[in-house]
PDB file of N, CA and C in Angstrom:
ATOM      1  N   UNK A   1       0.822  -1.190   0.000  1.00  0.00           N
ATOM      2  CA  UNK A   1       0.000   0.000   0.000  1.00  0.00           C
ATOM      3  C   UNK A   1       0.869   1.258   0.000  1.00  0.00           C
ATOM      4  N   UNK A   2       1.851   1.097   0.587  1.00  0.00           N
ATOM      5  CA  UNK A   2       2.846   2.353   0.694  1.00  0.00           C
ATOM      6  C   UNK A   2       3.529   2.782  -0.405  1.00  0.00           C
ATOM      7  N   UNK A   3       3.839   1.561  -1.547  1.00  0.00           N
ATOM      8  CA  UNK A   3       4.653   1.609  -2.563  1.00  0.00           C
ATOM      9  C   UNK A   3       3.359   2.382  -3.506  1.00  0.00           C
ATOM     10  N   UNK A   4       1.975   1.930  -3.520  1.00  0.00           N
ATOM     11  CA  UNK A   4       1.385   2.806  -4.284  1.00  0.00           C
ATOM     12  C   UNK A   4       1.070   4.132  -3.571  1.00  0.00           C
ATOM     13  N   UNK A   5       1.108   4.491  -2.549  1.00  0.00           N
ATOM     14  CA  UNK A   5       0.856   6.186  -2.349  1.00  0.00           C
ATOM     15  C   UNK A   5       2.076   6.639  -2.292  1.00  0.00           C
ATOM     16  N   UNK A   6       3.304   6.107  -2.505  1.00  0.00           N
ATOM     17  CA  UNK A   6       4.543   6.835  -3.054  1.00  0.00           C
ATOM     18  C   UNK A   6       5.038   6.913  -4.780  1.00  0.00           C
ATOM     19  N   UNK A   7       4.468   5.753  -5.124  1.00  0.00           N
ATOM     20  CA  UNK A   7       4.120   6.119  -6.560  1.00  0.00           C
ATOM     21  C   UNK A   7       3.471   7.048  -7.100  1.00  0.00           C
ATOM     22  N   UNK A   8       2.425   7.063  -6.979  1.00  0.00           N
ATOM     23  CA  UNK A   8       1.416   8.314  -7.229  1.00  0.00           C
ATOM     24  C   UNK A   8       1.869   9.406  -6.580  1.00  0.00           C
ATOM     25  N   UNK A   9       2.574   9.445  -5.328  1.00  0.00           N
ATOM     26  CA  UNK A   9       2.778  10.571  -4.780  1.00  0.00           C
ATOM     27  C   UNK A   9       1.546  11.249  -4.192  1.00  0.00           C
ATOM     28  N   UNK A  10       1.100  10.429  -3.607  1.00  0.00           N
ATOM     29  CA  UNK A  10      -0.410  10.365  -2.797  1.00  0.00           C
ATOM     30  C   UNK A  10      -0.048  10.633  -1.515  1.00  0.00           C
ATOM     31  N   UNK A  11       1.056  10.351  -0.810  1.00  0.00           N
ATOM     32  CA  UNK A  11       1.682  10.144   0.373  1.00  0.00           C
ATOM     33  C   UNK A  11       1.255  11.222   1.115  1.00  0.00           C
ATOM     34  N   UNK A  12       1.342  12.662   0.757  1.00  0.00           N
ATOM     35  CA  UNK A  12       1.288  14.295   1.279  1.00  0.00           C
ATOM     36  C   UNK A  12      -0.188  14.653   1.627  1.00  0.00           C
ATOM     37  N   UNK A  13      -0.834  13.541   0.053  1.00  0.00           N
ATOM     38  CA  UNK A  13      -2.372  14.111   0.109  1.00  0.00           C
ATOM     39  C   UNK A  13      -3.041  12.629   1.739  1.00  0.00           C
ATOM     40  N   UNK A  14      -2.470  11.881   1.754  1.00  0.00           N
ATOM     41  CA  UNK A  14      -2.816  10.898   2.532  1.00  0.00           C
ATOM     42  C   UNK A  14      -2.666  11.892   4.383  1.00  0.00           C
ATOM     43  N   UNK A  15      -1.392  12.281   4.111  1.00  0.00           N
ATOM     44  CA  UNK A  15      -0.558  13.090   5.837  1.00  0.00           C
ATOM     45  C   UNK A  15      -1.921  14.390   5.903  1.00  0.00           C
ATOM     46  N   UNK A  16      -2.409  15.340   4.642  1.00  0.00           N
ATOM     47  CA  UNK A  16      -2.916  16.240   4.762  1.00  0.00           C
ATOM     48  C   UNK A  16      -4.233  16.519   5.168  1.00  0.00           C
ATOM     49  N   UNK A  17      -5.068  15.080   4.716  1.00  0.00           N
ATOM     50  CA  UNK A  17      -6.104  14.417   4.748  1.00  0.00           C
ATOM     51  C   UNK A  17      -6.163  14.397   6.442  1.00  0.00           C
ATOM     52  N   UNK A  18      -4.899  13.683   6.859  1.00  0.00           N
ATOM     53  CA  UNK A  18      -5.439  12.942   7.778  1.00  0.00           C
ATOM     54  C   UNK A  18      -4.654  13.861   8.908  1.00  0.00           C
ATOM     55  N   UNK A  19      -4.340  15.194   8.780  1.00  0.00           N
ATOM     56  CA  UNK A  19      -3.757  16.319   9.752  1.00  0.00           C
ATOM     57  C   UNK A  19      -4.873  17.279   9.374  1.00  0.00           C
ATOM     58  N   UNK A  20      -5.997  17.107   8.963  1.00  0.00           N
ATOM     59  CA  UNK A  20      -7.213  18.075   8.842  1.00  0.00           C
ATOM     60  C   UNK A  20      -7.995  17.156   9.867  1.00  0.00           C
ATOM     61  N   UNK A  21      -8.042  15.941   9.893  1.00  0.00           N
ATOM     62  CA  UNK A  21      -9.346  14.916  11.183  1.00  0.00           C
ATOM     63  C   UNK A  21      -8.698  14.912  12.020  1.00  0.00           C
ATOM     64  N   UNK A  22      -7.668  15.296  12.255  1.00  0.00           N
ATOM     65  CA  UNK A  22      -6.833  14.955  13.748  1.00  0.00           C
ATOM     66  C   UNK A  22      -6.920  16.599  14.090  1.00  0.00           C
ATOM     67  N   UNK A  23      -6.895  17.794  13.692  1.00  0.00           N
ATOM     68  CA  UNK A  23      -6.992  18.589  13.890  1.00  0.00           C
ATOM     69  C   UNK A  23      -8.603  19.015  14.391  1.00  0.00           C
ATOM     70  N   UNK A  24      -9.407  18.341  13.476  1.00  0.00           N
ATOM     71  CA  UNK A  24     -10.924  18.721  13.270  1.00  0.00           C
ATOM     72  C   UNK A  24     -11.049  17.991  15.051  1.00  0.00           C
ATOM     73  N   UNK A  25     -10.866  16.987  15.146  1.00  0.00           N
ATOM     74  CA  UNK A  25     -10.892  15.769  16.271  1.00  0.00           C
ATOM     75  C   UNK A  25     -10.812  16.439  17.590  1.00  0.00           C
ATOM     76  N   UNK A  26      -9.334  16.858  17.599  1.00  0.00           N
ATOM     77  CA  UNK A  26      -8.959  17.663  18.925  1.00  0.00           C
ATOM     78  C   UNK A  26     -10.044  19.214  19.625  1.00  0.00           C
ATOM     79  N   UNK A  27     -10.214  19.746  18.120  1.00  0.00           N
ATOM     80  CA  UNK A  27     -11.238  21.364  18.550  1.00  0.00           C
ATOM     81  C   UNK A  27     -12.448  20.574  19.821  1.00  0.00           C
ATOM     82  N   UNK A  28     -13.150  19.548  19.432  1.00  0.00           N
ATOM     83  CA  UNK A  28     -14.393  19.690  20.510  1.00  0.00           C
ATOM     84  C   UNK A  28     -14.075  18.677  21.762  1.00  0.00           C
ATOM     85  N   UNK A  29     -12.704  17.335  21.633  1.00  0.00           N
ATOM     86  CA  UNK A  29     -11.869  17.401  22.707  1.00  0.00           C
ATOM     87  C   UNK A  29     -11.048  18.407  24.057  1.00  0.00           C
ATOM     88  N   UNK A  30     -10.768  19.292  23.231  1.00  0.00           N
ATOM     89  CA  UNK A  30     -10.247  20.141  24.333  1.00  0.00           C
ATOM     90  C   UNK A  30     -11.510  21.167  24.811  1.00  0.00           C
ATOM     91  N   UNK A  31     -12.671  20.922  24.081  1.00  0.00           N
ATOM     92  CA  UNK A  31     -13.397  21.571  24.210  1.00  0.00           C
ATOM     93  C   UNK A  31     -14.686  20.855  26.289  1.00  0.00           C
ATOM     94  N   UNK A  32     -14.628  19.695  25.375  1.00  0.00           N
ATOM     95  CA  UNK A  32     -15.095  18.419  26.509  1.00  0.00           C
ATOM     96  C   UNK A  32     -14.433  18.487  27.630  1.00  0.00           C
ATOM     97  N   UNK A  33     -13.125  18.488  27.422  1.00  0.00           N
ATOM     98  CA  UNK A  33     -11.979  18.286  28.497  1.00  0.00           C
ATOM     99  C   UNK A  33     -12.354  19.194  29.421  1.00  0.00           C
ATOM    100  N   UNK A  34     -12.607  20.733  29.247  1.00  0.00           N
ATOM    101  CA  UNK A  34     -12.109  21.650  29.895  1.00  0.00           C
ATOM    102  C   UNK A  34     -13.830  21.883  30.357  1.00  0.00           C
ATOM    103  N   UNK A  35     -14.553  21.905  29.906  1.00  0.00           N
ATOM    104  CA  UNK A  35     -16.248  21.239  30.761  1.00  0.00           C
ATOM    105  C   UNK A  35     -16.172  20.280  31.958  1.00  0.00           C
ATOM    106  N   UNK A  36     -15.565  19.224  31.546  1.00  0.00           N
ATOM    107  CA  UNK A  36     -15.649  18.057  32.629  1.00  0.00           C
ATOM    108  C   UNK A  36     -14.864  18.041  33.663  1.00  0.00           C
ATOM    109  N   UNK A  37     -13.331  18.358  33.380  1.00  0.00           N
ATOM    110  CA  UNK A  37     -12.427  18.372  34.130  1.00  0.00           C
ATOM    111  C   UNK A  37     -11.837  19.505  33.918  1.00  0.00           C
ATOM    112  N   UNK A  38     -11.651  20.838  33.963  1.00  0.00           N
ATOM    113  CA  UNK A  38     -11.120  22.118  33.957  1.00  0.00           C
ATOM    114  C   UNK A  38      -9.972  21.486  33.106  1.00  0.00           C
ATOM    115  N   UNK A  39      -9.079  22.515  33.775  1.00  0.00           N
ATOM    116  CA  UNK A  39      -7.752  23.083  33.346  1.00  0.00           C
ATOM    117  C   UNK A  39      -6.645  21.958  34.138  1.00  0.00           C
ATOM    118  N   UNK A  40      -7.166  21.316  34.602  1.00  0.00           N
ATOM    119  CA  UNK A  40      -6.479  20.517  35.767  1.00  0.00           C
ATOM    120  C   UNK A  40      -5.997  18.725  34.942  1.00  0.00           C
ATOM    121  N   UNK A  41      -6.867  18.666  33.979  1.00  0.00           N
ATOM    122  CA  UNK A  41      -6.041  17.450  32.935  1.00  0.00           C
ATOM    123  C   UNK A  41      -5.248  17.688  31.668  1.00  0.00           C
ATOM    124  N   UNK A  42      -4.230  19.317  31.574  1.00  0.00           N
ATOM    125  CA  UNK A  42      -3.606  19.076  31.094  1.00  0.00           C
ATOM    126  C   UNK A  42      -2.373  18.456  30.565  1.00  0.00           C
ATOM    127  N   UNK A  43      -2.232  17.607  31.743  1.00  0.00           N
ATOM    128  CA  UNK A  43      -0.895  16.498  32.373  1.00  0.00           C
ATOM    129  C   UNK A  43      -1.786  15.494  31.142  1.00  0.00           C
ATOM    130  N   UNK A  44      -2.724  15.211  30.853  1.00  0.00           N
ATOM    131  CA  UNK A  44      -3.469  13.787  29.979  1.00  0.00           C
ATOM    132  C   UNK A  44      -2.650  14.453  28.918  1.00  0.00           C
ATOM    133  N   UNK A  45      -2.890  15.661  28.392  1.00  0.00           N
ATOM    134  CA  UNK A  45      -2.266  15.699  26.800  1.00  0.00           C
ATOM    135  C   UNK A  45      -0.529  15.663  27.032  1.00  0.00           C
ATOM    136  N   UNK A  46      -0.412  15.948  28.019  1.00  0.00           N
ATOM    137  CA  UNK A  46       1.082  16.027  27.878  1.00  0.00           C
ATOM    138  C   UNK A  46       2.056  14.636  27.636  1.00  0.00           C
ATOM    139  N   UNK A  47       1.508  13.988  28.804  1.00  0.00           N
ATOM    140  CA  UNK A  47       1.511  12.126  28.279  1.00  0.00           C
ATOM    141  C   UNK A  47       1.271  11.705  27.451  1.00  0.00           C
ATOM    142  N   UNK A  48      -0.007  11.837  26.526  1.00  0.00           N
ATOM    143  CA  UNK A  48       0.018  11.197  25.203  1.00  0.00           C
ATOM    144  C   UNK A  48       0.533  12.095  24.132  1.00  0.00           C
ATOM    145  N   UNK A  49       0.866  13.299  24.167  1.00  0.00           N
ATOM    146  CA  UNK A  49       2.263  14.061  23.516  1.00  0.00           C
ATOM    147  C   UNK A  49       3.254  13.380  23.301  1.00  0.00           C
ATOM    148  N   UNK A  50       3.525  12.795  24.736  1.00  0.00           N
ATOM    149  CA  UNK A  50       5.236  12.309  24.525  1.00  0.00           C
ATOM    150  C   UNK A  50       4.917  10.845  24.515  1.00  0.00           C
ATOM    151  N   UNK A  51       3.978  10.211  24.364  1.00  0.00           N
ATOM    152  CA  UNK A  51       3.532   8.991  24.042  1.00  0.00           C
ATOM    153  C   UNK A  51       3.725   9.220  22.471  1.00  0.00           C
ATOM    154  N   UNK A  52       2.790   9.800  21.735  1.00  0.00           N
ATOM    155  CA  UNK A  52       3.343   9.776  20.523  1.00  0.00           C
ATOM    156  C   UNK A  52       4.517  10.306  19.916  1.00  0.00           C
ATOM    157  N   UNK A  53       5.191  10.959  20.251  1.00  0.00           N
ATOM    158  CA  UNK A  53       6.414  11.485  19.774  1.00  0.00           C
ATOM    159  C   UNK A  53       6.977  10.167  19.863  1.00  0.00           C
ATOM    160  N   UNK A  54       6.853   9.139  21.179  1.00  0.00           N
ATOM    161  CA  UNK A  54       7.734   8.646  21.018  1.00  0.00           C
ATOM    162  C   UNK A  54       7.968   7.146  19.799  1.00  0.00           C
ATOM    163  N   UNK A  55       6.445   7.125  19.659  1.00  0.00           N
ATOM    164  CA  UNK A  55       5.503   6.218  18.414  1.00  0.00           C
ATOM    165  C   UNK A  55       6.513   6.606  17.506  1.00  0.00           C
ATOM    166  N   UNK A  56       6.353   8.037  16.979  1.00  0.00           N
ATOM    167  CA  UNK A  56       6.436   8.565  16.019  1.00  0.00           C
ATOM    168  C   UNK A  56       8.172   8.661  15.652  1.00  0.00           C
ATOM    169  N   UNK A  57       8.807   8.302  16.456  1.00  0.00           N
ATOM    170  CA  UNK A  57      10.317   7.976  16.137  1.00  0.00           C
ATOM    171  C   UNK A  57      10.501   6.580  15.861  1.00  0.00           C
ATOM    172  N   UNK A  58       9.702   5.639  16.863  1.00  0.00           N
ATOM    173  CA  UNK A  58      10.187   4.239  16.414  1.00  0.00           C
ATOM    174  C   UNK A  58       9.417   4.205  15.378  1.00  0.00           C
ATOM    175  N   UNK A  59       8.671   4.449  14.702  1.00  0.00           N
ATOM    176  CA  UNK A  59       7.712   4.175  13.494  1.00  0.00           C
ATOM    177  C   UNK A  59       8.548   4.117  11.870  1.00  0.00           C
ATOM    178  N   UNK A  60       9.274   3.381  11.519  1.00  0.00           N
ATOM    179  CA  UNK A  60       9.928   3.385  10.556  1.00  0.00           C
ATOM    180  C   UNK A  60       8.951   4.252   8.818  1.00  0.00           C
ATOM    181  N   UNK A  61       7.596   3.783   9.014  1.00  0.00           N
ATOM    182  CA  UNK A  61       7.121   4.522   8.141  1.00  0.00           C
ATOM    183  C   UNK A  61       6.756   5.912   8.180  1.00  0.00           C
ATOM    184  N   UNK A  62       7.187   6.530   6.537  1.00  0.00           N
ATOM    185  CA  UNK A  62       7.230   7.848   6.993  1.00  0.00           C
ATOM    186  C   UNK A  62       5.747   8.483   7.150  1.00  0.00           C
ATOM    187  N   UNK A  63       4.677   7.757   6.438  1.00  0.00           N
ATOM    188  CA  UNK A  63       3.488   8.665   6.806  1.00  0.00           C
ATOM    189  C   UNK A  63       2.935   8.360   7.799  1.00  0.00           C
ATOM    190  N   UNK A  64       2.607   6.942   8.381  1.00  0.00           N
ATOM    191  CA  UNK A  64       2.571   6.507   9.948  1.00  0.00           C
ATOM    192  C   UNK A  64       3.339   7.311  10.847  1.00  0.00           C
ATOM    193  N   UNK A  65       4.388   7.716  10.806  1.00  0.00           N
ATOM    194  CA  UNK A  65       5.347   8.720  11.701  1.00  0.00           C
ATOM    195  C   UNK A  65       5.059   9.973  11.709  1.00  0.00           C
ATOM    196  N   UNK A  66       4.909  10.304  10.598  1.00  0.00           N
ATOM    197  CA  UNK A  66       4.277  12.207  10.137  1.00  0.00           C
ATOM    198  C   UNK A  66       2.873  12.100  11.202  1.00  0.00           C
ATOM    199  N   UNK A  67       1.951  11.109  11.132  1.00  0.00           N
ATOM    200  CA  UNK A  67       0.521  10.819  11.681  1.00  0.00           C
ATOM    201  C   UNK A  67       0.642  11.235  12.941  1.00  0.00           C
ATOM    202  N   UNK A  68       1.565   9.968  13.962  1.00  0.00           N
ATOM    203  CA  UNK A  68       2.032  10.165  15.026  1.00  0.00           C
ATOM    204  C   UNK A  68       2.527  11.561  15.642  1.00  0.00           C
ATOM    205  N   UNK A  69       2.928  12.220  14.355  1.00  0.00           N
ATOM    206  CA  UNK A  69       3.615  13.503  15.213  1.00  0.00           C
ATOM    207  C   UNK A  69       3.005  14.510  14.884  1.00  0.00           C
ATOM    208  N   UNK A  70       1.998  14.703  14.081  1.00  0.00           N
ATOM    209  CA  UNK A  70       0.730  15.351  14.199  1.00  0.00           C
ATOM    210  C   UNK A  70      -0.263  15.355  15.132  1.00  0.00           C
ATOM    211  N   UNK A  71      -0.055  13.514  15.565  1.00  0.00           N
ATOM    212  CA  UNK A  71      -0.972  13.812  16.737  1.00  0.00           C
ATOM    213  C   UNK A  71      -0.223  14.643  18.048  1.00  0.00           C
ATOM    214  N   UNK A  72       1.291  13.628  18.581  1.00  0.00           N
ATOM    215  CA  UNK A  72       1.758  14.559  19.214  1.00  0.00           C
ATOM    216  C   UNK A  72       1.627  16.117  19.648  1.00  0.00           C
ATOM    217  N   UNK A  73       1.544  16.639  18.326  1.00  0.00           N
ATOM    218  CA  UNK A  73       1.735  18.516  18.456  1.00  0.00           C
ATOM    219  C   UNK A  73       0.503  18.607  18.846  1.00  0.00           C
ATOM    220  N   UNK A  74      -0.419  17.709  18.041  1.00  0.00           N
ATOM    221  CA  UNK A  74      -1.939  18.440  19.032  1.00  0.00           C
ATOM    222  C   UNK A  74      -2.471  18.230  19.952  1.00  0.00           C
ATOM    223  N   UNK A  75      -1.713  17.177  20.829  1.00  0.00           N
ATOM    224  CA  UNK A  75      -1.679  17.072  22.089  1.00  0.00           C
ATOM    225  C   UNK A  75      -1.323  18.056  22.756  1.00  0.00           C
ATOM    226  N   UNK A  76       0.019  18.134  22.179  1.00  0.00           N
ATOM    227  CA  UNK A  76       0.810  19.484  23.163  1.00  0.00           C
ATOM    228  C   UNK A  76       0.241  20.733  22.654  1.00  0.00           C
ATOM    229  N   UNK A  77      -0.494  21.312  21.575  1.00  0.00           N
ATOM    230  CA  UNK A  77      -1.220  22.425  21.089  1.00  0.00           C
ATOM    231  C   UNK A  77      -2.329  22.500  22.098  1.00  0.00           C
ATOM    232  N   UNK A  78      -3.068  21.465  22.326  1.00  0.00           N
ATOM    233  CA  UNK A  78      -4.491  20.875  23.151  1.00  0.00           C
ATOM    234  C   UNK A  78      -4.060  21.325  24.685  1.00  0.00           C
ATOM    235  N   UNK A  79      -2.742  21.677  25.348  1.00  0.00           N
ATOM    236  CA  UNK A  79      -2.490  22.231  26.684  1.00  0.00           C
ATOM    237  C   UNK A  79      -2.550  23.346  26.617  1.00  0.00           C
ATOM    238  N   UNK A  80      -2.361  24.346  25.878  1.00  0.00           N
ATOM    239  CA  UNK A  80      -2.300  25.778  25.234  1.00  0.00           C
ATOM    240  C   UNK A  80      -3.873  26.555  25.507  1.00  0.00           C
ATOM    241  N   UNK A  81      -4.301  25.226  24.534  1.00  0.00           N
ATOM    242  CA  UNK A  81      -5.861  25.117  24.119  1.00  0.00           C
ATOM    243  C   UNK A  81      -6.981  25.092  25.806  1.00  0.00           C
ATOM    244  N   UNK A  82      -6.305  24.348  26.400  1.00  0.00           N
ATOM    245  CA  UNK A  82      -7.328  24.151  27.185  1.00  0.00           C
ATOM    246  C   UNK A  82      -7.395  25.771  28.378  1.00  0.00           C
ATOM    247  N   UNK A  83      -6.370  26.139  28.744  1.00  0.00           N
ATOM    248  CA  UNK A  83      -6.029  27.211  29.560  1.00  0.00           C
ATOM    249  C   UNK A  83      -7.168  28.415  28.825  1.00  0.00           C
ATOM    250  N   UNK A  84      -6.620  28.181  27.026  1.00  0.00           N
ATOM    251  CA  UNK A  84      -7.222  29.011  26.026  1.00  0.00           C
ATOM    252  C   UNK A  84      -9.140  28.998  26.187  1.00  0.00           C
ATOM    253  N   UNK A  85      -9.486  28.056  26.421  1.00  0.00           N
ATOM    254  CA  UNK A  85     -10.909  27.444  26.850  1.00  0.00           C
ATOM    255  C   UNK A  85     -11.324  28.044  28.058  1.00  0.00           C
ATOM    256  N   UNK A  86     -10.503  27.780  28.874  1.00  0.00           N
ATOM    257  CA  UNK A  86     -11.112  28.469  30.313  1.00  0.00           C
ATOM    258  C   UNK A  86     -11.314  29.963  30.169  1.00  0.00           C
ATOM    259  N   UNK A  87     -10.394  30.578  29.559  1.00  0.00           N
ATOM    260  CA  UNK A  87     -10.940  32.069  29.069  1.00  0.00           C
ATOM    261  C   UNK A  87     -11.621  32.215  28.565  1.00  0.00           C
ATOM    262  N   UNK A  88     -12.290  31.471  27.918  1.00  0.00           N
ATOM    263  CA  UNK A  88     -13.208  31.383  26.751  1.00  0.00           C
ATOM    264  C   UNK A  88     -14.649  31.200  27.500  1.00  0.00           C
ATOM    265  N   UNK A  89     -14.612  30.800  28.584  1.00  0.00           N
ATOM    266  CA  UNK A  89     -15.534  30.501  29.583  1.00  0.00           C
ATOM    267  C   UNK A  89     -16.189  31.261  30.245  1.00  0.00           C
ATOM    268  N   UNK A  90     -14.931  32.000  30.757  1.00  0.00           N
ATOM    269  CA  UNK A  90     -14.663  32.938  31.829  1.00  0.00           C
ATOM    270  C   UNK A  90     -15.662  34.273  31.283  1.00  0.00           C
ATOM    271  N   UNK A  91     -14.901  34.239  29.681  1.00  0.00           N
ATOM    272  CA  UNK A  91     -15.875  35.394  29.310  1.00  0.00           C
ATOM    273  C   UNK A  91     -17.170  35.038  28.522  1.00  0.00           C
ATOM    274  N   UNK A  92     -17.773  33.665  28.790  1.00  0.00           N
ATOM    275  CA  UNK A  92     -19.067  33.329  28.812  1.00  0.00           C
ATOM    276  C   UNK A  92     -19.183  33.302  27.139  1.00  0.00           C
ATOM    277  N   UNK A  93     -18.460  32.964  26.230  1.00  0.00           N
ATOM    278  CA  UNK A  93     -18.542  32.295  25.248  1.00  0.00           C
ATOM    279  C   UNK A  93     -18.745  30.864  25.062  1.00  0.00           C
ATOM    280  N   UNK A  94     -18.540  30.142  26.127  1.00  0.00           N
ATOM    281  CA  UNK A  94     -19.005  28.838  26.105  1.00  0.00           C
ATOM    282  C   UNK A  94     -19.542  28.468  27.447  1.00  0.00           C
ATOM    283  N   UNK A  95     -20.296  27.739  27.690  1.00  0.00           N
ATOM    284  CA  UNK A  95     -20.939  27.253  29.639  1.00  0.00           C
ATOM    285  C   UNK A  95     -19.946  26.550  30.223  1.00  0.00           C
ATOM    286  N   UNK A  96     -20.418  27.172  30.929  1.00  0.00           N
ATOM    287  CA  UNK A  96     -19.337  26.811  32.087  1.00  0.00           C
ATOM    288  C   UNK A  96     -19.939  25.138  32.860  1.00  0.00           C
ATOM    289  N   UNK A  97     -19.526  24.384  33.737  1.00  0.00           N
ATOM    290  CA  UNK A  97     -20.019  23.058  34.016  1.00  0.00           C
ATOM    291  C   UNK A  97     -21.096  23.523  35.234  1.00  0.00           C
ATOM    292  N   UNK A  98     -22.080  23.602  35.844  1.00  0.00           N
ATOM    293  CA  UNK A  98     -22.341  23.818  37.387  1.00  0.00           C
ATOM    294  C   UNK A  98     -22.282  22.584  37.709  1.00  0.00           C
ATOM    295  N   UNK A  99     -21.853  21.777  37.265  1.00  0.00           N
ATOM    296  CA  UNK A  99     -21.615  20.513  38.733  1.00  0.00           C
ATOM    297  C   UNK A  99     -20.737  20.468  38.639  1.00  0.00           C
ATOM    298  N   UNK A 100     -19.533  20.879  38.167  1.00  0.00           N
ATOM    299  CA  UNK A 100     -17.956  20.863  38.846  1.00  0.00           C
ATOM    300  C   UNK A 100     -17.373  21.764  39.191  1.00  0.00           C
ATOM    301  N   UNK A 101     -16.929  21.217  40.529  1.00  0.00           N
ATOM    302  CA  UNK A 101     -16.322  21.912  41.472  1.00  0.00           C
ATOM    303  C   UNK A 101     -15.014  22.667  41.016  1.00  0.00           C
ATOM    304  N   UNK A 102     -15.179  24.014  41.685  1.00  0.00           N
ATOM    305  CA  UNK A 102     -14.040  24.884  40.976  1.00  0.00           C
ATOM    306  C   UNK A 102     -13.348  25.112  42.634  1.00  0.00           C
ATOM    307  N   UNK A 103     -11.781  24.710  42.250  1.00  0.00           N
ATOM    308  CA  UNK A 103     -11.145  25.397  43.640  1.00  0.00           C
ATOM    309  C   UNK A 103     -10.300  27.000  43.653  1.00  0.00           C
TER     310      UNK A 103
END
């Protein structure tokens, strides 16, 4: 399968494809996250950050690896994101949770 999306040179449109759903994926994730559990599980993205980075080195294939480290960054983009959310809250652009407890 690899030899034909490097033939064609499909390979870029395959990484681009699939760094638009991993992108699309994460927006209403960090969105969930920061409803349910505040600002306080950004340690989850940071772990599966360096969970995939680390995929994404042993992964000998290059678009399986590009995948991996797309997800990576939007893990680690998704900690940025979530802080980014709570402001977003704060100034009542999105609801806030009333059953979780804020300290």
């Amino acid at each position: 399968m690899t030899e034909f999306l490097m033939e064609y040179n499909l390979a870029g449109l395959i990484i681009g494809i699939a760094t638009f759903f991993i992108i699309g994926l994460f927006h209403p994730i960090v969105i969930k996250a920061e409803y349910y559990f505040g600002t306080r599980c950004w340690w989850v993205f940071l772990v599966f950050g360096i969970g995939f980075v680390a995929l994404s080195i042993a992964t000998a294939g290059i678009i399986l690896s590009t995948v991996f480290s797309v997800l990576a960054f939007s893990c680690f983009w998704s900690i940025l994101e979530i802080f980014a959310q709570k402001k977003r809250v704060d100034k009542g652009w999105f609801p806030a949770n009333p059953k979780r407890k804020t300290k």
